[in-house]
Protein backbone atom coordinates (compact mmCIF):
# COMPACT_ATOMS: atom_id res chain seq x y z
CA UNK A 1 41.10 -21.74 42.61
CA UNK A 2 44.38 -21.21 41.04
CA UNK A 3 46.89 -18.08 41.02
CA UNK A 4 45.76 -17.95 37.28
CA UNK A 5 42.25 -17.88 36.26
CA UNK A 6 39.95 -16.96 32.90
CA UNK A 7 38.01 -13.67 33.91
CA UNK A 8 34.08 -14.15 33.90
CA UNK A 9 34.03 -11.55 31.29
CA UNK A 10 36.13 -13.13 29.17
CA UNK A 11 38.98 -12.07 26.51
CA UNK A 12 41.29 -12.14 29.84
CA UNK A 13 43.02 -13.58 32.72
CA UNK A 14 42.63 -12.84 36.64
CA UNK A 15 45.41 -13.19 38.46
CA UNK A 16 46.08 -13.39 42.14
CA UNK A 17 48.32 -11.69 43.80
CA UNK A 18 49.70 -11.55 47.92
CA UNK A 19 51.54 -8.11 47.77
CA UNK A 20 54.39 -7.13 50.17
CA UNK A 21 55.05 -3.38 49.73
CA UNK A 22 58.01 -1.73 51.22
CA UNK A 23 60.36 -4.54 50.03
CA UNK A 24 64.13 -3.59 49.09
CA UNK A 25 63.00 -3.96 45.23
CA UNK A 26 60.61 -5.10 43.03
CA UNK A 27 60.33 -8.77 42.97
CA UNK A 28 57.93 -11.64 41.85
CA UNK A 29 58.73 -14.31 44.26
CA UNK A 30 56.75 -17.16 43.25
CA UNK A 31 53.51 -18.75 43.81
CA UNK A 32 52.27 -18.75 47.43
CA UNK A 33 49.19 -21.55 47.70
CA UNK A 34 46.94 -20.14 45.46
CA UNK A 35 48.52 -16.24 45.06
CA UNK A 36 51.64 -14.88 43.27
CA UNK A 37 53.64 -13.56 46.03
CA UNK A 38 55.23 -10.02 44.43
CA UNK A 39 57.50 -7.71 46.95
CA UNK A 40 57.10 -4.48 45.92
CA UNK A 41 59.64 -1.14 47.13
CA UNK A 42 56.79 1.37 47.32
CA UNK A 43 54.90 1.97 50.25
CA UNK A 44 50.84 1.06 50.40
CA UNK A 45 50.23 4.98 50.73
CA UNK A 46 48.08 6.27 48.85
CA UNK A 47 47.54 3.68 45.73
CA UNK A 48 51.87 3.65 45.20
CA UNK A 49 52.11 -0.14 45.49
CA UNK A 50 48.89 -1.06 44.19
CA UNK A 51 50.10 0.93 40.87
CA UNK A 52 53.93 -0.47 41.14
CA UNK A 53 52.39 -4.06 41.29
CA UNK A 54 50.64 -4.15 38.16
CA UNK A 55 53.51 -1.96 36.01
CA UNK A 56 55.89 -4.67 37.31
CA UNK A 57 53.43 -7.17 35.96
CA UNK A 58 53.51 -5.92 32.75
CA UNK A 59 57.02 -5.33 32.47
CA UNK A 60 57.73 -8.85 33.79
CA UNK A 61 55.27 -10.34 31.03
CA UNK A 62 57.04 -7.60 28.37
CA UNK A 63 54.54 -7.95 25.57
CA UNK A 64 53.26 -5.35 23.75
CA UNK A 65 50.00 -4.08 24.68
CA UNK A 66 48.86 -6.20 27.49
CA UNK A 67 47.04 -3.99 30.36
CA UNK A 68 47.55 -4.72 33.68
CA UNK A 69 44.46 -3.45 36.49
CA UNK A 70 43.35 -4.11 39.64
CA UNK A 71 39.97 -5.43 40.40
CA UNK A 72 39.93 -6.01 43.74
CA UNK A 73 41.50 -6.21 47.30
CA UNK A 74 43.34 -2.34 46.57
CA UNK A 75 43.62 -1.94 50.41
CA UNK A 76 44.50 -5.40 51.10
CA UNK A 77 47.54 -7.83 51.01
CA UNK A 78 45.59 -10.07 48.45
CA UNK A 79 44.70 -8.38 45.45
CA UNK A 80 42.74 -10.04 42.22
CA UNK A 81 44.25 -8.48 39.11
CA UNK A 82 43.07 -8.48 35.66
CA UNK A 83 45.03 -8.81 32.46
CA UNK A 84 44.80 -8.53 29.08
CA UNK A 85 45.66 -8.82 25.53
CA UNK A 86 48.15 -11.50 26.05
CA UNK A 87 47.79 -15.33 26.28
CA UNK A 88 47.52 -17.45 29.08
CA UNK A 89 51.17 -19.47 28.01
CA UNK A 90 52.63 -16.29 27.45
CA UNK A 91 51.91 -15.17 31.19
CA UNK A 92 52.90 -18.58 32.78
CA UNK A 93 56.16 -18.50 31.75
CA UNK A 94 56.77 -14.81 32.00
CA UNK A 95 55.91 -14.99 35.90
CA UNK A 96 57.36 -18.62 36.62
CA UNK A 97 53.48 -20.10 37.34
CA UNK A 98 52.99 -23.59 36.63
């Protein structure tokens, strides 16, 4: 498995993620084995970094109308996150993943 992979529904891309909430600031590190490591400032109370992590992702890949949401691991470091309505290229080399 890669950090970047087509979603068995299809039309968009999983990506996975090793969050580190309470960081200093928002930051996509880089890939970590098969995750995107992303250090996040907001604590893992209450659903604050899971929502910080994928507006950060959008931001980061800045294209109108892609949609960032979790699909799984919301209470854990490694999360599975689903985009869409952007290309596969376009999200590489937004987030540095090659």
């Amino acid at each position: 498995m890669g950090v970047l992979e087509p979603d068995i529904s299809g039309g968009a891309l999983r990506l996975r993620v090793k969050a580190v909430p309470g960081a200093k600031q928002d930051a996509i590190v880089g890939a970590l084995g098969d995750r995107l490591k992303v250090r996040i400032a907001q604590p893992a109370e209450g659903g604050r970094a899971n929502r910080a992590i994928c507006e950060l992702i959008e931001r980061t890949i800045g294209t109108k109308g892609v949609r960032v949401e979790m699909v799984s691991g919301a209470s854990s470091a490694e999360k599975v996150l689903r985009i869409e309505n952007v290309d596969e290229a376009t999200i590489r080399r937004s987030l540095g993943i090659d």
